[in-house]
Protein backbone atom coordinates (compact mmCIF):
# COMPACT_ATOMS: atom_id res chain seq x y z
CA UNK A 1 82.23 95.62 144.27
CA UNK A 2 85.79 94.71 142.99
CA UNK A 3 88.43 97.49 143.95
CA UNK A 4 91.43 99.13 142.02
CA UNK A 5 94.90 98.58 144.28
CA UNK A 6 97.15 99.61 141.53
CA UNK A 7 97.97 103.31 141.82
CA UNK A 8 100.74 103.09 139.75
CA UNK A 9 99.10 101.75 136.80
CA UNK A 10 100.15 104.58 134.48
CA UNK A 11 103.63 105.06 135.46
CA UNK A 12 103.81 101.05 134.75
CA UNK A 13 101.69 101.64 131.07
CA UNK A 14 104.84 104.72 130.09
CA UNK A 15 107.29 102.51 131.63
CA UNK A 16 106.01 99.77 129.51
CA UNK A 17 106.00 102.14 126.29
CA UNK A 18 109.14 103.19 126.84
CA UNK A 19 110.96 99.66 127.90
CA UNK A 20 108.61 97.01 126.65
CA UNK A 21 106.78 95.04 128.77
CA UNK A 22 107.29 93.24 132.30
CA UNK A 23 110.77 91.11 132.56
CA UNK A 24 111.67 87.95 134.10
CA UNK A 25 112.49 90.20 137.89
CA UNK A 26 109.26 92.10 137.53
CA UNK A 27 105.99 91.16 136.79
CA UNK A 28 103.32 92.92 134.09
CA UNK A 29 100.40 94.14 134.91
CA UNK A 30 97.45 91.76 132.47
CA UNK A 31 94.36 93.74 130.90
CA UNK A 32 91.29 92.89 132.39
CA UNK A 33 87.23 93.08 132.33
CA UNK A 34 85.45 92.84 135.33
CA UNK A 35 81.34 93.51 135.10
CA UNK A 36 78.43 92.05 137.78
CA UNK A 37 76.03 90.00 135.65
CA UNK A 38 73.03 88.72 138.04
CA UNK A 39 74.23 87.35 141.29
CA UNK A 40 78.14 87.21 140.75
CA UNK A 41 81.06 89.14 139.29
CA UNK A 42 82.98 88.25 136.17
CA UNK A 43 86.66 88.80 135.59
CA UNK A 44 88.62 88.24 132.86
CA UNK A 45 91.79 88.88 132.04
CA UNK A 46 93.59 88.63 128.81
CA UNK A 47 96.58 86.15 128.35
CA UNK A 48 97.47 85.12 124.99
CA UNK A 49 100.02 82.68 124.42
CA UNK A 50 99.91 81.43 128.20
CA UNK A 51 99.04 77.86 128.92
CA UNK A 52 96.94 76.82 131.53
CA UNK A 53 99.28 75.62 133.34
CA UNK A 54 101.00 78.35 133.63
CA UNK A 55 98.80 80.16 135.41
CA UNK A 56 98.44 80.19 139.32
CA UNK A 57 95.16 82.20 140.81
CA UNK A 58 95.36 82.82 144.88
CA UNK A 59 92.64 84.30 147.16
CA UNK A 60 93.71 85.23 150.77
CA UNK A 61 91.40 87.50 152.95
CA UNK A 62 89.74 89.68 150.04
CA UNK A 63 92.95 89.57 148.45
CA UNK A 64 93.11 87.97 144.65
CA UNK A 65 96.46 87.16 142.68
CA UNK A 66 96.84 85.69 139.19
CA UNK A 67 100.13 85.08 138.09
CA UNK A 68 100.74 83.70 134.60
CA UNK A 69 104.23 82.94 132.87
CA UNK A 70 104.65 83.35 129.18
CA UNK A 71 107.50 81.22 128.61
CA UNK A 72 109.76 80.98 125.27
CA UNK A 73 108.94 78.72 122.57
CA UNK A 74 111.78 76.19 122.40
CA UNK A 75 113.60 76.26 119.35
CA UNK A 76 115.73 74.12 117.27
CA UNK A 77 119.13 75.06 116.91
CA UNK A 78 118.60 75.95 113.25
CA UNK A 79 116.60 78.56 113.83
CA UNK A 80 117.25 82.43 113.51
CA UNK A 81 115.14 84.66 115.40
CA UNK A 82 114.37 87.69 112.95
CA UNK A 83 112.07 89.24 115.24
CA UNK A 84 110.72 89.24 119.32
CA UNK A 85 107.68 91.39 120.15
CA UNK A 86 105.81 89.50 122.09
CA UNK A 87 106.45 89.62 125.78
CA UNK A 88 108.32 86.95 127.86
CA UNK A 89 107.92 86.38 131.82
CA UNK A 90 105.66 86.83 134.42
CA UNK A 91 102.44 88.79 134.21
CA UNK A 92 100.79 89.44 137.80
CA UNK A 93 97.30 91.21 138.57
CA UNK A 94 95.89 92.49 142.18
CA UNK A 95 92.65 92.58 142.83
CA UNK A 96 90.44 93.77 146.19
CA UNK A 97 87.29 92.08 146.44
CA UNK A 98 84.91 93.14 148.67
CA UNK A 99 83.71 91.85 152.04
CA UNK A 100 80.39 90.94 149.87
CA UNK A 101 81.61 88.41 147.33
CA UNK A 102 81.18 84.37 148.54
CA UNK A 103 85.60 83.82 148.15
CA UNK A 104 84.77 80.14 149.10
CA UNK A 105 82.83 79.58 145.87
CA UNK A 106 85.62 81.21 142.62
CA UNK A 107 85.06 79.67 139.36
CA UNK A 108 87.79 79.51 137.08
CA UNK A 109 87.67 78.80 133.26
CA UNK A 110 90.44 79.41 130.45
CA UNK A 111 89.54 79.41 127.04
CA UNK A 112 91.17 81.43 123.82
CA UNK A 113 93.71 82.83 126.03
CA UNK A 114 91.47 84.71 128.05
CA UNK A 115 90.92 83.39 131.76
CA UNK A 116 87.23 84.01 133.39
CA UNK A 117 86.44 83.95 136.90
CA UNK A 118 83.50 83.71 138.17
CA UNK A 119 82.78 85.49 142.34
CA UNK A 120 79.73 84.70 143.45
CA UNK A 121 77.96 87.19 145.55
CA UNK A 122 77.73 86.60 149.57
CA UNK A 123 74.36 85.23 150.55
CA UNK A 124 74.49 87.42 153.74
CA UNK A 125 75.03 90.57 151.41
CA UNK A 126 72.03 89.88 149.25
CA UNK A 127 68.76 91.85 150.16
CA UNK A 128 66.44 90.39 152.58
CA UNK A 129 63.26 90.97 153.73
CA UNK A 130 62.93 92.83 157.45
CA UNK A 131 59.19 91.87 158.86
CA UNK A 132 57.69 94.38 161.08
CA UNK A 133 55.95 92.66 164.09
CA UNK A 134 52.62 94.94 164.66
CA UNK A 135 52.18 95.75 168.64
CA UNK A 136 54.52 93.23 169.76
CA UNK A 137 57.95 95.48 169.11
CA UNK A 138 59.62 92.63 168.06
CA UNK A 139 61.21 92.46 164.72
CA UNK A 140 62.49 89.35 162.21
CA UNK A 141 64.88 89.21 159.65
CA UNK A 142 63.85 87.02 156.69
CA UNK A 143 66.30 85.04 154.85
């Protein structure tokens, strides 16, 4: 039930090849999982070397945003950088969820760099029992 908004995910993965990653002006997209196991969806996205803090996870309408900053390791004066590879900035992710998952109820959990969140599934949009009244016409929806 989660939906895809990025249609310019593989023009960002060349650009990405071909430039490096996100910079401070323009956020990077962040891998992610997402799976339904029992009555909720799982998400997780991957981001190493981010601190919790760091992190900032919005939900308005259907609509869910993680941000994360990967900010430089402060160094001493002393020190040389040889070599940079690893990313610096913001990383941002998109996600549509539908009109069936419970947005009230997120769980969020970061551990080992990789931040899980858990989207409960709507109680209206789990299946329910319709009863069938016999000569009466009348019909009940169970709960």
């Amino acid at each position: 039930m989660l939906m895809r908004t990025d249609p310019f995910r593989e023009l960002d993965r060349l650009a990405q090849q071909l430039m490096g990653p996100g910079t401070w002006s323009r956020p990077s997209a962040m891998p992610m999982d997402a799976y339904r196991e029992g009555d909720e969806y799982v998400v997780a996205f991957d981001l190493p070397g981010v601190t919790a803090d760091a992190i900032d996870i919005d939900v308005e309408r259907n609509m869910l945003t993680v941000k994360a900053e990967r900010r430089p390791v402060a160094k001493a004066d002393d020190v040389q950088v040889e070599l940079s590879e690893r990313p610096l900035g913001v990383f941002s992710r998109q996600v549509v969820l539908a009109d069936t998952l419970d947005t009230e109820h997120i769980e969020a959990d970061y551990d080992a760099g990789v931040l899980t969140l858990r989207i409960p599934i709507a109680e209206r949009a789990k299946p329910r029992k319709i009863s069938i009244g016999v000569g009466t016409g009348n019909k009940q929806i169970s709960g």
